[in-house]
PDB file of N, CA and C in Angstrom:
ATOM      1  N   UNK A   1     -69.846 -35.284  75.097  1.00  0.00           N
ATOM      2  CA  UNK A   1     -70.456 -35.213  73.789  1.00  0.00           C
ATOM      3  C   UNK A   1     -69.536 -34.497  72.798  1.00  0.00           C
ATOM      4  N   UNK A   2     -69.180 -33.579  73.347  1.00  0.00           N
ATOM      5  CA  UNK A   2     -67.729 -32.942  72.374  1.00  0.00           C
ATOM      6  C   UNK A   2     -66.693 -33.785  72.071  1.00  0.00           C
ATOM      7  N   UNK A   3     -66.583 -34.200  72.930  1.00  0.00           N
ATOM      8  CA  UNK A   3     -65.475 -35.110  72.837  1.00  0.00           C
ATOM      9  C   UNK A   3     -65.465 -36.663  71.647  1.00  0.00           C
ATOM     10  N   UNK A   4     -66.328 -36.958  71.921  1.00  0.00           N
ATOM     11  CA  UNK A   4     -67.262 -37.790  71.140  1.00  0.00           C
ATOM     12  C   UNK A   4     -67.655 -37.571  69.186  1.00  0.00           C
ATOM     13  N   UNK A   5     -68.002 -36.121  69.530  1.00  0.00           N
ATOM     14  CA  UNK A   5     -67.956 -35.478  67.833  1.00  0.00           C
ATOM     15  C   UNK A   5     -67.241 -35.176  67.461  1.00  0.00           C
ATOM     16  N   UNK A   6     -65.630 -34.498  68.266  1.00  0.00           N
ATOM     17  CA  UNK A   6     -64.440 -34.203  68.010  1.00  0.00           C
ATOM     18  C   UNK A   6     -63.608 -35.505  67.419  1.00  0.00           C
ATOM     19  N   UNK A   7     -63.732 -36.535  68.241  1.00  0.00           N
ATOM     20  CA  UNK A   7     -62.829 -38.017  67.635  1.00  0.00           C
ATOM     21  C   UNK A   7     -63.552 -38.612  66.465  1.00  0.00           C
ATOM     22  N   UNK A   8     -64.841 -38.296  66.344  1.00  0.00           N
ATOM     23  CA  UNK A   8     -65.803 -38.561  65.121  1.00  0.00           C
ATOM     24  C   UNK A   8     -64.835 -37.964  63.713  1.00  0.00           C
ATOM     25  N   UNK A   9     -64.990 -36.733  63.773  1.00  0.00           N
ATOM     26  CA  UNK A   9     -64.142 -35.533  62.920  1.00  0.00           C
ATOM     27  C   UNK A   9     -62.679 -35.807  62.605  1.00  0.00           C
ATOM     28  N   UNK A  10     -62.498 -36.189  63.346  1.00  0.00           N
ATOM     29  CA  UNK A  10     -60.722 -36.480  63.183  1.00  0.00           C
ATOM     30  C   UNK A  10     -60.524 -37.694  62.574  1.00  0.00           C
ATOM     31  N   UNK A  11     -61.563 -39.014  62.870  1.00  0.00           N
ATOM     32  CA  UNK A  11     -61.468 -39.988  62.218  1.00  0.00           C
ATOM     33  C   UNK A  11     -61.822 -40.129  60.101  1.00  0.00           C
ATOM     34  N   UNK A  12     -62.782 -38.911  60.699  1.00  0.00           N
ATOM     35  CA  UNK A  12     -64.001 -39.196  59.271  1.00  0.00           C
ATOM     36  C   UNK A  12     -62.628 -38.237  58.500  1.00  0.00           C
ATOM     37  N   UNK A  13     -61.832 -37.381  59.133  1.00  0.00           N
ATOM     38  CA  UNK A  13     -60.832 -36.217  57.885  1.00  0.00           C
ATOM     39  C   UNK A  13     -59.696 -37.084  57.647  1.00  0.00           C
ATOM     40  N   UNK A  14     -59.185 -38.143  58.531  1.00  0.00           N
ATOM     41  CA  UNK A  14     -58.071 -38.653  58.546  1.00  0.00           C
ATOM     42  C   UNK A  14     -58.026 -39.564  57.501  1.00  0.00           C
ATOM     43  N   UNK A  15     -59.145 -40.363  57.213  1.00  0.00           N
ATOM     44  CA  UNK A  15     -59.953 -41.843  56.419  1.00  0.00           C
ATOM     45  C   UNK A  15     -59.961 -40.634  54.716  1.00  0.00           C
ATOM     46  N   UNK A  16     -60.251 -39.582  55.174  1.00  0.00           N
ATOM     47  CA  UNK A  16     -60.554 -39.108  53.595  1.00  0.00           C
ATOM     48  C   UNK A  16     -59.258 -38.437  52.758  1.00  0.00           C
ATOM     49  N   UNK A  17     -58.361 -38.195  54.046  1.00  0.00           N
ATOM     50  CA  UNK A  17     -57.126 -38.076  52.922  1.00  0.00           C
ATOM     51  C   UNK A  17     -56.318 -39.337  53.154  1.00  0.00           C
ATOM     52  N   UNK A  18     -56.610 -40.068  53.890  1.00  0.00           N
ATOM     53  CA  UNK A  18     -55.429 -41.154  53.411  1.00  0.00           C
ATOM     54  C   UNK A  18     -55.834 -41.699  52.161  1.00  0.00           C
ATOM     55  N   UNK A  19     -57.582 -41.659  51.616  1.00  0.00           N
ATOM     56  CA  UNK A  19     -57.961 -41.869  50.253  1.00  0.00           C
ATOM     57  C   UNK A  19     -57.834 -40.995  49.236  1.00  0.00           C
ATOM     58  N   UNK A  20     -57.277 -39.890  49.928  1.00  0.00           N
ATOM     59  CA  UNK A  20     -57.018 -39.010  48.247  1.00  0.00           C
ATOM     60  C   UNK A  20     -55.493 -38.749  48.138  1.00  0.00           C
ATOM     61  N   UNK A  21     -54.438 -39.686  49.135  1.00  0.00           N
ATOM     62  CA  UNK A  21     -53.001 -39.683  48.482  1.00  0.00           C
ATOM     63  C   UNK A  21     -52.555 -40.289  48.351  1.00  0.00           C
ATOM     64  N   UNK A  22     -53.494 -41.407  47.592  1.00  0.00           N
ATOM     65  CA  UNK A  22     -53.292 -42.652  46.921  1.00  0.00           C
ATOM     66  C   UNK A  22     -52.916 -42.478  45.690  1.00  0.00           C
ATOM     67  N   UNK A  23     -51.662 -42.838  44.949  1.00  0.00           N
ATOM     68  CA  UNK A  23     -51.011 -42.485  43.743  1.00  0.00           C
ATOM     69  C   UNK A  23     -50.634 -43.646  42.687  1.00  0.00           C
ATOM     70  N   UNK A  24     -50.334 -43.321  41.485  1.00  0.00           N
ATOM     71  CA  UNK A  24     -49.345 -44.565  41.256  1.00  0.00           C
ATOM     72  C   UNK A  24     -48.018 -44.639  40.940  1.00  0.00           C
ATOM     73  N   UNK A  25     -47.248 -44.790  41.549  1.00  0.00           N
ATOM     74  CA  UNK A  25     -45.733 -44.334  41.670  1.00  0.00           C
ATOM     75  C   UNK A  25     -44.862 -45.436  40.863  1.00  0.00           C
ATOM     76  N   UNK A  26     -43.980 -45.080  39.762  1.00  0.00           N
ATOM     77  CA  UNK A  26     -43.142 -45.492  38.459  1.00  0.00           C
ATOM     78  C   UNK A  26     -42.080 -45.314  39.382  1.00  0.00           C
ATOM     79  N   UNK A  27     -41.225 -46.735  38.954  1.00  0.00           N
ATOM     80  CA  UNK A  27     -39.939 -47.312  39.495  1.00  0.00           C
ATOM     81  C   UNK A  27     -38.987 -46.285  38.521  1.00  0.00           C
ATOM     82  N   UNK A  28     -39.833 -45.717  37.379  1.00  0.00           N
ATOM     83  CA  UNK A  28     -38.669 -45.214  36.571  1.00  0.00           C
ATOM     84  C   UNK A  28     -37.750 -44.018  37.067  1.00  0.00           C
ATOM     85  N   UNK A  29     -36.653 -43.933  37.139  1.00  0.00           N
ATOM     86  CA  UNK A  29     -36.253 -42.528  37.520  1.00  0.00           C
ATOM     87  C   UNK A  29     -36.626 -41.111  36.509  1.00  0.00           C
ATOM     88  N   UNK A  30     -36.780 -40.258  37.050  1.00  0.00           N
ATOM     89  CA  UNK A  30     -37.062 -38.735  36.005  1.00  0.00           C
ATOM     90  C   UNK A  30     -35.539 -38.648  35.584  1.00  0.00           C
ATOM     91  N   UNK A  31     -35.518 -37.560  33.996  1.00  0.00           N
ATOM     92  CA  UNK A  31     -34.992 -36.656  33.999  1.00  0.00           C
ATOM     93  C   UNK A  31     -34.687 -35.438  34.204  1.00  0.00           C
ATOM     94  N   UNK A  32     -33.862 -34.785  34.467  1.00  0.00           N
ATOM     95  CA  UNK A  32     -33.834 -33.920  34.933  1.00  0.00           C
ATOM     96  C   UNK A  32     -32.433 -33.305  33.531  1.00  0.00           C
ATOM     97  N   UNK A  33     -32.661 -31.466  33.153  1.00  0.00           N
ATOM     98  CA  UNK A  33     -31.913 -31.042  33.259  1.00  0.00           C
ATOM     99  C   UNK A  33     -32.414 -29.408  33.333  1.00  0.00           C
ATOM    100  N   UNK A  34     -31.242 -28.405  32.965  1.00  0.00           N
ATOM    101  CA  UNK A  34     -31.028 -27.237  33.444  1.00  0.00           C
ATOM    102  C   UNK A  34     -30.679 -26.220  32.023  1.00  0.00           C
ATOM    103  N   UNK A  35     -31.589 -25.507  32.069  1.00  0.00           N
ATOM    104  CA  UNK A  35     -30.905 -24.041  30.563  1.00  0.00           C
ATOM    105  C   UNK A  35     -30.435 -22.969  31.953  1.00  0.00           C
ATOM    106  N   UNK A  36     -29.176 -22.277  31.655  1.00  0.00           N
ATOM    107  CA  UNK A  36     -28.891 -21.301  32.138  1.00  0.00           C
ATOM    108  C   UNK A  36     -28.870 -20.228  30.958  1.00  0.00           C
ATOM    109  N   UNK A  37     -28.784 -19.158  31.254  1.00  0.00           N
ATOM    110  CA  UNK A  37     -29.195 -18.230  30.634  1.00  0.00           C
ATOM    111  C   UNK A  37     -28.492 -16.872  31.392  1.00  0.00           C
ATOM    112  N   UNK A  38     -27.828 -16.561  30.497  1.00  0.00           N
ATOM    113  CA  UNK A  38     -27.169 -15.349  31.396  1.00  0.00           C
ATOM    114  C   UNK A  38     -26.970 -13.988  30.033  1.00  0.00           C
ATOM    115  N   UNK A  39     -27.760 -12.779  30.860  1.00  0.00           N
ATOM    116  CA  UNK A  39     -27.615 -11.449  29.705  1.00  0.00           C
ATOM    117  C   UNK A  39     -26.746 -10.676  30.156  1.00  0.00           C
ATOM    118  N   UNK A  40     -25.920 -10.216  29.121  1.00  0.00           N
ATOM    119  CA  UNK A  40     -24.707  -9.467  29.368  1.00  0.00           C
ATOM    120  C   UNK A  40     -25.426  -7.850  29.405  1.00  0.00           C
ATOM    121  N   UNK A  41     -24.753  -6.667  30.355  1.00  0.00           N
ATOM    122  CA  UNK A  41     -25.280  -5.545  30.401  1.00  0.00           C
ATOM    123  C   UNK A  41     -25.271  -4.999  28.918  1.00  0.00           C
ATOM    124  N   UNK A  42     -26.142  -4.099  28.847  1.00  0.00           N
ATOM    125  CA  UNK A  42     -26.330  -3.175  27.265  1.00  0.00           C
ATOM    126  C   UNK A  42     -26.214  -4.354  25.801  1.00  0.00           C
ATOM    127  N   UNK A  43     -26.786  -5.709  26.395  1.00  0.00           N
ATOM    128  CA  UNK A  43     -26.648  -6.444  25.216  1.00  0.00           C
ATOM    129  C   UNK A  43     -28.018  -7.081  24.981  1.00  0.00           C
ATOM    130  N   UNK A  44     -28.469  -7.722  24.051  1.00  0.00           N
ATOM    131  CA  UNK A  44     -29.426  -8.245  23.671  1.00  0.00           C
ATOM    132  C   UNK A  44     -29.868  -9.502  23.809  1.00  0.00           C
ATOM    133  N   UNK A  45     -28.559  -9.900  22.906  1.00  0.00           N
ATOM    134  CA  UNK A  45     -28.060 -11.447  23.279  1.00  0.00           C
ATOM    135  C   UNK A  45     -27.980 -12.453  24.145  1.00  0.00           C
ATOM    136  N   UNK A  46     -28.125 -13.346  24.401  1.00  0.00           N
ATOM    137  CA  UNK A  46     -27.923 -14.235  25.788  1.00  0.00           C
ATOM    138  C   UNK A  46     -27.144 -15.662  25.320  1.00  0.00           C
ATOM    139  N   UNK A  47     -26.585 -15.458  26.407  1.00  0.00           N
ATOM    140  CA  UNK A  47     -25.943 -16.698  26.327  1.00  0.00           C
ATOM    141  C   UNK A  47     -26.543 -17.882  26.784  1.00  0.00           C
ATOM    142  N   UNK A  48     -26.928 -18.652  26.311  1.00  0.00           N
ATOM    143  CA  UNK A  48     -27.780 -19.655  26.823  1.00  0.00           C
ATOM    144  C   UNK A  48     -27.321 -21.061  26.882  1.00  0.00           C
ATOM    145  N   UNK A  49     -27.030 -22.112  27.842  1.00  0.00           N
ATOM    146  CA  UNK A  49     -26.495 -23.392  27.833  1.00  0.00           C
ATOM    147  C   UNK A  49     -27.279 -24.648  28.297  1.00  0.00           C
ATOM    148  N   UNK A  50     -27.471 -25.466  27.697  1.00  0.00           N
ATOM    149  CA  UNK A  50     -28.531 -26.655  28.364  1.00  0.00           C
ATOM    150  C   UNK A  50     -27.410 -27.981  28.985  1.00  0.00           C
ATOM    151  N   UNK A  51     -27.627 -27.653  29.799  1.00  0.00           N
ATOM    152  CA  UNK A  51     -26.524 -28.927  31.102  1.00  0.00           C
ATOM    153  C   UNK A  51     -27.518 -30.525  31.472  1.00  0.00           C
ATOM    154  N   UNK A  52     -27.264 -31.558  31.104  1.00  0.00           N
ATOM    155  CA  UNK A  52     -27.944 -32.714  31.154  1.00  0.00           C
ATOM    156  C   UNK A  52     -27.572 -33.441  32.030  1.00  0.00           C
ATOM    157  N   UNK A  53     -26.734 -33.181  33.016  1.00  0.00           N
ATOM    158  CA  UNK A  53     -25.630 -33.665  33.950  1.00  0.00           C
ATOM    159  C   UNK A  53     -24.853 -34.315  32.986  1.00  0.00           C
ATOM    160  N   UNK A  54     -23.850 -34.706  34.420  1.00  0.00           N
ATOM    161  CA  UNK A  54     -22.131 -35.385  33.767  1.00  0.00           C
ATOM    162  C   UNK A  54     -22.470 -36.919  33.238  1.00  0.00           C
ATOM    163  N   UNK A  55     -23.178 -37.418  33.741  1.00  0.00           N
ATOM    164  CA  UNK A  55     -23.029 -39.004  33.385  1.00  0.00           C
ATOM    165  C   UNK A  55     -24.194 -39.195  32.157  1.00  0.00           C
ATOM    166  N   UNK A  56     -24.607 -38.405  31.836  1.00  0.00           N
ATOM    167  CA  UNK A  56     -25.404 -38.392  30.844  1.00  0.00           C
ATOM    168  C   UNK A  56     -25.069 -38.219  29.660  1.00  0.00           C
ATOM    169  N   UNK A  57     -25.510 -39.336  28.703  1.00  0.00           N
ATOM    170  CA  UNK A  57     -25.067 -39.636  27.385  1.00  0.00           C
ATOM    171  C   UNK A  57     -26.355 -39.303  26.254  1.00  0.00           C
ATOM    172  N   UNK A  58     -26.030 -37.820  25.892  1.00  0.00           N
ATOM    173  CA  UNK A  58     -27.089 -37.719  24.978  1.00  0.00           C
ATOM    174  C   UNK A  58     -27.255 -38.495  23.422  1.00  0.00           C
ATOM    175  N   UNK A  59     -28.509 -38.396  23.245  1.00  0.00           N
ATOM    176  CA  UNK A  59     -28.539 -39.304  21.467  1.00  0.00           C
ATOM    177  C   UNK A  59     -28.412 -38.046  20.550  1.00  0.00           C
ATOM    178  N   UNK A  60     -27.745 -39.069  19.507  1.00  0.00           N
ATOM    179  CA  UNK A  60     -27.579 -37.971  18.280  1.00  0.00           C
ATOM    180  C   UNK A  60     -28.584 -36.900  18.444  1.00  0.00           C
ATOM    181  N   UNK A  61     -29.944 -36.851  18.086  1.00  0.00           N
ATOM    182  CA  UNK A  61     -30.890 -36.210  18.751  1.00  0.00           C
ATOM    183  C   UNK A  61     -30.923 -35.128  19.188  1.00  0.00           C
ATOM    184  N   UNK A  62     -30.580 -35.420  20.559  1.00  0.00           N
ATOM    185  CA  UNK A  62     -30.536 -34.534  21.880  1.00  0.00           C
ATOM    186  C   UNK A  62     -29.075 -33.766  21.477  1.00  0.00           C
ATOM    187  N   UNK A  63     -28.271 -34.306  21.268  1.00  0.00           N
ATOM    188  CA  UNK A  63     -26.997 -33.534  20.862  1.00  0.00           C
ATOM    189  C   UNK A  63     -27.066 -32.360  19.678  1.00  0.00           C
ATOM    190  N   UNK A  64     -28.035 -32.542  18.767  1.00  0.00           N
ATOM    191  CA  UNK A  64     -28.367 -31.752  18.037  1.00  0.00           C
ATOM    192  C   UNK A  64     -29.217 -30.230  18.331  1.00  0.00           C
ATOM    193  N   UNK A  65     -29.927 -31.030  19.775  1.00  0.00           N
ATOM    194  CA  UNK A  65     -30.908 -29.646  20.334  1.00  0.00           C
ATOM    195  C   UNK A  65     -30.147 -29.096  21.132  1.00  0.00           C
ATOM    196  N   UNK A  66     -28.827 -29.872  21.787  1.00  0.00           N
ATOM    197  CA  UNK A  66     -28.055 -28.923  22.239  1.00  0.00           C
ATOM    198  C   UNK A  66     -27.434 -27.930  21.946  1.00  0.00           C
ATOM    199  N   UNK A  67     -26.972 -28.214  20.851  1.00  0.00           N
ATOM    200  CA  UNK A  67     -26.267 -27.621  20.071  1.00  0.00           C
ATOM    201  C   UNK A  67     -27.207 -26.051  19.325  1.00  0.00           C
ATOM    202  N   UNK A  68     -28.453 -26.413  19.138  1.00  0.00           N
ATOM    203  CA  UNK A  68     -29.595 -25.450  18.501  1.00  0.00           C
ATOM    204  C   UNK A  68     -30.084 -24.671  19.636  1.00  0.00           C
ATOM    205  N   UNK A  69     -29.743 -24.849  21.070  1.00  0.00           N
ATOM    206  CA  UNK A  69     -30.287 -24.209  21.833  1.00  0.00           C
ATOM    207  C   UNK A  69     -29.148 -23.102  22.396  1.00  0.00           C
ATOM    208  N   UNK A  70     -28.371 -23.449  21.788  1.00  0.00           N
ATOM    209  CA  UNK A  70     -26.560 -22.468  22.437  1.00  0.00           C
ATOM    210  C   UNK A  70     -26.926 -21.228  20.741  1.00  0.00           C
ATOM    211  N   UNK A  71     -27.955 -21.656  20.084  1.00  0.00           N
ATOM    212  CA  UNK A  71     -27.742 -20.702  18.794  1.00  0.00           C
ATOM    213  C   UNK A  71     -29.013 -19.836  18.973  1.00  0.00           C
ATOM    214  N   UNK A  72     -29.654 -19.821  19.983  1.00  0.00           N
ATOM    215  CA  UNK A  72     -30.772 -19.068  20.592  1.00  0.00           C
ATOM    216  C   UNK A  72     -30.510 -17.857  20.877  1.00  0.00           C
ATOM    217  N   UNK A  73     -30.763 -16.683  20.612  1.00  0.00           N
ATOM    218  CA  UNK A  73     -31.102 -15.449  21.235  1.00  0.00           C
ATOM    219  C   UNK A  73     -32.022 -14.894  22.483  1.00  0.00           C
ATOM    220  N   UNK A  74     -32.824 -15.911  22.421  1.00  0.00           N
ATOM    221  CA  UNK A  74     -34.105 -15.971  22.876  1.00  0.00           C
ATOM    222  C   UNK A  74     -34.121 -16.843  23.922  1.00  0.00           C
ATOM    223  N   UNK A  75     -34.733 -17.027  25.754  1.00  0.00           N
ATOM    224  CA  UNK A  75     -34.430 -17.512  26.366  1.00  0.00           C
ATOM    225  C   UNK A  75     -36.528 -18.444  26.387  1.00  0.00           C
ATOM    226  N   UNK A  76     -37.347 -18.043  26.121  1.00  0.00           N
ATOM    227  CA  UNK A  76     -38.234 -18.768  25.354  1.00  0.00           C
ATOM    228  C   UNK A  76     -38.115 -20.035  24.172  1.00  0.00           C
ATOM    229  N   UNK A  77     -37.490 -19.425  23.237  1.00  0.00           N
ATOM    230  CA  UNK A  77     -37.602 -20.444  21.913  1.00  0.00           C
ATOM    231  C   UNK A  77     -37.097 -21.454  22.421  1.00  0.00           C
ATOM    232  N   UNK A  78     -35.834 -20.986  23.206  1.00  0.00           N
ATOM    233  CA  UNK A  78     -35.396 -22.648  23.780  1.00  0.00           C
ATOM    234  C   UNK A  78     -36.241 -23.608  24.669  1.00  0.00           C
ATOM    235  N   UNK A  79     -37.113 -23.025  25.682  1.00  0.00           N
ATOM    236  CA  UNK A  79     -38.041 -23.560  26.258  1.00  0.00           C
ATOM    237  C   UNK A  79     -39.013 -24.190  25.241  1.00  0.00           C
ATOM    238  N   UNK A  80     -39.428 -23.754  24.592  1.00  0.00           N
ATOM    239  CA  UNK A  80     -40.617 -24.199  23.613  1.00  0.00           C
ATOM    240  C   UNK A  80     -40.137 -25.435  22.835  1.00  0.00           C
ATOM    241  N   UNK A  81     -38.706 -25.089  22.135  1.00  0.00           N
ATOM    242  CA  UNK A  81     -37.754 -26.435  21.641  1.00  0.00           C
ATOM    243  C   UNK A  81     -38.029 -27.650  22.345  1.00  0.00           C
ATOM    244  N   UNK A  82     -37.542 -27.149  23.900  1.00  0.00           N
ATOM    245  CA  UNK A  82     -37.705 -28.600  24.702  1.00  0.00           C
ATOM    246  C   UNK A  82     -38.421 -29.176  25.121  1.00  0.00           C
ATOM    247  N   UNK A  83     -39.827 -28.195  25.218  1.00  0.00           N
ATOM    248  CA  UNK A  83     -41.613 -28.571  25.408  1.00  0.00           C
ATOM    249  C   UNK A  83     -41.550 -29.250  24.224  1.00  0.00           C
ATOM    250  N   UNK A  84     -41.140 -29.034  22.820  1.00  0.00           N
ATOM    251  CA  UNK A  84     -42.082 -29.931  21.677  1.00  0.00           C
ATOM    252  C   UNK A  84     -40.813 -31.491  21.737  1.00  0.00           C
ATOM    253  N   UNK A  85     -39.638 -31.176  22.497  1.00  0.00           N
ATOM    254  CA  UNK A  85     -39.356 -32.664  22.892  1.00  0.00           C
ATOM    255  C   UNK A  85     -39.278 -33.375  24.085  1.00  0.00           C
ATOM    256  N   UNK A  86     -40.229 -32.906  24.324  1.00  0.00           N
ATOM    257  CA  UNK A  86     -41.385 -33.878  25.855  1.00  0.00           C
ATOM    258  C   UNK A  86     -40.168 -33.418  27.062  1.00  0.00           C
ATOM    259  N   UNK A  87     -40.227 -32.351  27.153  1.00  0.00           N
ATOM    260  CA  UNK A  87     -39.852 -31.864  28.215  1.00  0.00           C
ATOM    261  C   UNK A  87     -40.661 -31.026  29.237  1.00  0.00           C
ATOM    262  N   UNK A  88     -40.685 -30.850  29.997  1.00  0.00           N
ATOM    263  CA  UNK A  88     -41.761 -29.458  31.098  1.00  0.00           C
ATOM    264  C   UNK A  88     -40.710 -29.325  31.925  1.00  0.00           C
ATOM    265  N   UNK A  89     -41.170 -27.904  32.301  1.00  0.00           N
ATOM    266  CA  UNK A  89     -40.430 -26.843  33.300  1.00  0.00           C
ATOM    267  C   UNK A  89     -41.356 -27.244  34.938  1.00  0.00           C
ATOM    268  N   UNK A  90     -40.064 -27.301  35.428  1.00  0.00           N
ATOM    269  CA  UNK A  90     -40.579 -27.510  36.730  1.00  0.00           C
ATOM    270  C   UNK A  90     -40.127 -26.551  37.675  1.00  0.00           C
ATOM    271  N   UNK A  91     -39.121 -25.605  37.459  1.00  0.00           N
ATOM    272  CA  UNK A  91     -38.907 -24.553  38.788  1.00  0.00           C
ATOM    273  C   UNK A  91     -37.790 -23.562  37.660  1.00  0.00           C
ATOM    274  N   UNK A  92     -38.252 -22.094  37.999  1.00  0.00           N
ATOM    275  CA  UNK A  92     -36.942 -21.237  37.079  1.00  0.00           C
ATOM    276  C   UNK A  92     -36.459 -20.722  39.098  1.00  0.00           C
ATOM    277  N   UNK A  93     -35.737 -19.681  38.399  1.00  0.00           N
ATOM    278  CA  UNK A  93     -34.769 -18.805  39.365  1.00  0.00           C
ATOM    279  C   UNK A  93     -34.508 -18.123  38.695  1.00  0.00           C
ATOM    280  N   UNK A  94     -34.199 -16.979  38.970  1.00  0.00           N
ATOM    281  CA  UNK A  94     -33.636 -15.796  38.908  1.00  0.00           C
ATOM    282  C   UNK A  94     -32.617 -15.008  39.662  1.00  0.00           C
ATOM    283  N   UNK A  95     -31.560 -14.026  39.044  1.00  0.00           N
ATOM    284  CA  UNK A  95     -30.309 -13.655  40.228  1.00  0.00           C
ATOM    285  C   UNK A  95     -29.463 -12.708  39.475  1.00  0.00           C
ATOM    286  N   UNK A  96     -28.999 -11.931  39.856  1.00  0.00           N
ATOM    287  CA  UNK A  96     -28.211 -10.889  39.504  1.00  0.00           C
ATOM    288  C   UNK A  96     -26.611 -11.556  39.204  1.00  0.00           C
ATOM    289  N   UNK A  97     -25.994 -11.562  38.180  1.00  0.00           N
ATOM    290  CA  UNK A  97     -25.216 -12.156  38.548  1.00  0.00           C
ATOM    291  C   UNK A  97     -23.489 -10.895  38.876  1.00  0.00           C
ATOM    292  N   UNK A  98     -22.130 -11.279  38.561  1.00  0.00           N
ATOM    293  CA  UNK A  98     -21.532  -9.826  38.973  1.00  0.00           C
ATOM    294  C   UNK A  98     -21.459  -8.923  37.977  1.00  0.00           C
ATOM    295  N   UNK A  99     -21.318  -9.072  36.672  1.00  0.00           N
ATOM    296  CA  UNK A  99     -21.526  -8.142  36.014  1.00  0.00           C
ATOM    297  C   UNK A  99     -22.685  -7.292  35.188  1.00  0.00           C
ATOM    298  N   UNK A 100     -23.439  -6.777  36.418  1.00  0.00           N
ATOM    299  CA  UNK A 100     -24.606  -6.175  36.258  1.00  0.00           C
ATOM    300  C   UNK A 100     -25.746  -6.638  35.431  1.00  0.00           C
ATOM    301  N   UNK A 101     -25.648  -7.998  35.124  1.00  0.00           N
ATOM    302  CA  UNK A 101     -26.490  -8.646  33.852  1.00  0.00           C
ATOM    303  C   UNK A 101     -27.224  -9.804  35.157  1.00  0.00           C
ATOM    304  N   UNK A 102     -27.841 -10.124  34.161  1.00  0.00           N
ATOM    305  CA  UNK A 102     -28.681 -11.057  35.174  1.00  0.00           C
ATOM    306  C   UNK A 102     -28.480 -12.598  34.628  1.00  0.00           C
ATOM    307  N   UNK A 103     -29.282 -13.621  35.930  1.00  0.00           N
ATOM    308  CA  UNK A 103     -28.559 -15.301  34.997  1.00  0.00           C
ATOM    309  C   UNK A 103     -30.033 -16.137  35.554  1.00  0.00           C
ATOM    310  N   UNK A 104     -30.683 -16.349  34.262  1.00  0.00           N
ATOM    311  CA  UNK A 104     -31.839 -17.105  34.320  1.00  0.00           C
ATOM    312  C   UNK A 104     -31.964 -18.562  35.079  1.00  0.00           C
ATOM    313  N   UNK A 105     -32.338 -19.643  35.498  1.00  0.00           N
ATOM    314  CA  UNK A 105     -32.281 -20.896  35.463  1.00  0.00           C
ATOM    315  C   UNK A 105     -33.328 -21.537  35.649  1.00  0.00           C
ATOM    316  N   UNK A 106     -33.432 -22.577  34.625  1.00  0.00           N
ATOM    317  CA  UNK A 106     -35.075 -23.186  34.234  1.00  0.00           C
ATOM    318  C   UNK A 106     -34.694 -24.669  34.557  1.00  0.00           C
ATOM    319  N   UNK A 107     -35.522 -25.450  35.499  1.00  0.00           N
ATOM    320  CA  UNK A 107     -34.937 -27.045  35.432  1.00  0.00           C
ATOM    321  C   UNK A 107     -36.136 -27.736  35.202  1.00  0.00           C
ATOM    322  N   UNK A 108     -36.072 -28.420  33.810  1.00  0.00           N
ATOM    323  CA  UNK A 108     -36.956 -29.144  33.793  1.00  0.00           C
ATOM    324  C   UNK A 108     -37.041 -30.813  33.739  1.00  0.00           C
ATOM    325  N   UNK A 109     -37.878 -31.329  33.545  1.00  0.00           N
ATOM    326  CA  UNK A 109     -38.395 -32.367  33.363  1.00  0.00           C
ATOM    327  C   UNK A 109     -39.010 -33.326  32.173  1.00  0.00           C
ATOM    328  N   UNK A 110     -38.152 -34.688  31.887  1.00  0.00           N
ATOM    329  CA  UNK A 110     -38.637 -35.285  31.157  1.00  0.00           C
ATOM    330  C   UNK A 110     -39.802 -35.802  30.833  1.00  0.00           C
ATOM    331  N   UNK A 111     -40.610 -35.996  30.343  1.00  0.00           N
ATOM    332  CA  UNK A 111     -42.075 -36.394  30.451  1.00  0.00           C
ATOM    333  C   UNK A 111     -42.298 -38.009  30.475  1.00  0.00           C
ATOM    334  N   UNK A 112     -42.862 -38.561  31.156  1.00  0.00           N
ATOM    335  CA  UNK A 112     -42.612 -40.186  31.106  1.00  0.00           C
ATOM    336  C   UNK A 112     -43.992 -40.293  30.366  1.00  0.00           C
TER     337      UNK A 112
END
């Protein structure tokens, strides 16, 4: 009888997630890129760089927010820049880097 309600259970949990990781999956590829962010000791400032990879050909556009995001102080405003152009953050990091300053890294995501 255990045995019986046990294979019951396993059937009835197995049937209910193979129905809830049912998705709809886009042939499109994501974007992907990266702000690094690195603060120099006793400074304010940050140096901040947005990397789109190598084979990537930005539009006038995008070349322009690149360019507006290297004029940032602020390792936010630039995030927010790239949220209001359909971007989201999908993983930061954090790390000491060698000269006692630290080096941010945010990789986000294009929004389809």
């Amino acid at each position: 009888m255990k045995r019986l309600f046990l294979i019951c259970c396993t059937v009835a949990l197995t049937t209910q997630f193979s129905f809830a990781q049912s998705s709809t999956v886009t042939n499109a590829p994501a974007q992907y890129c990266q702000i690094t962010a690195e603060r120099k000791v006793m400074s304010r400032k940050m140096q901040i760089e947005l990397d789109m990879g190598d084979k990537y050909r930005p539009t006038e556009a995008e070349q322009k927010m690149i360019e507006e995001v290297k004029d940032f102080n602020s390792l936010t405003d630039a995030i927010n820049l790239l949220a209001r152009n359909g971007w989201e953050v999908v993983s930061s990091t954090g790390a000491p880097n060698g000269n006692n300053g630290a080096i941010i890294i945010y990789t986000l995501r294009k929004k389809q």
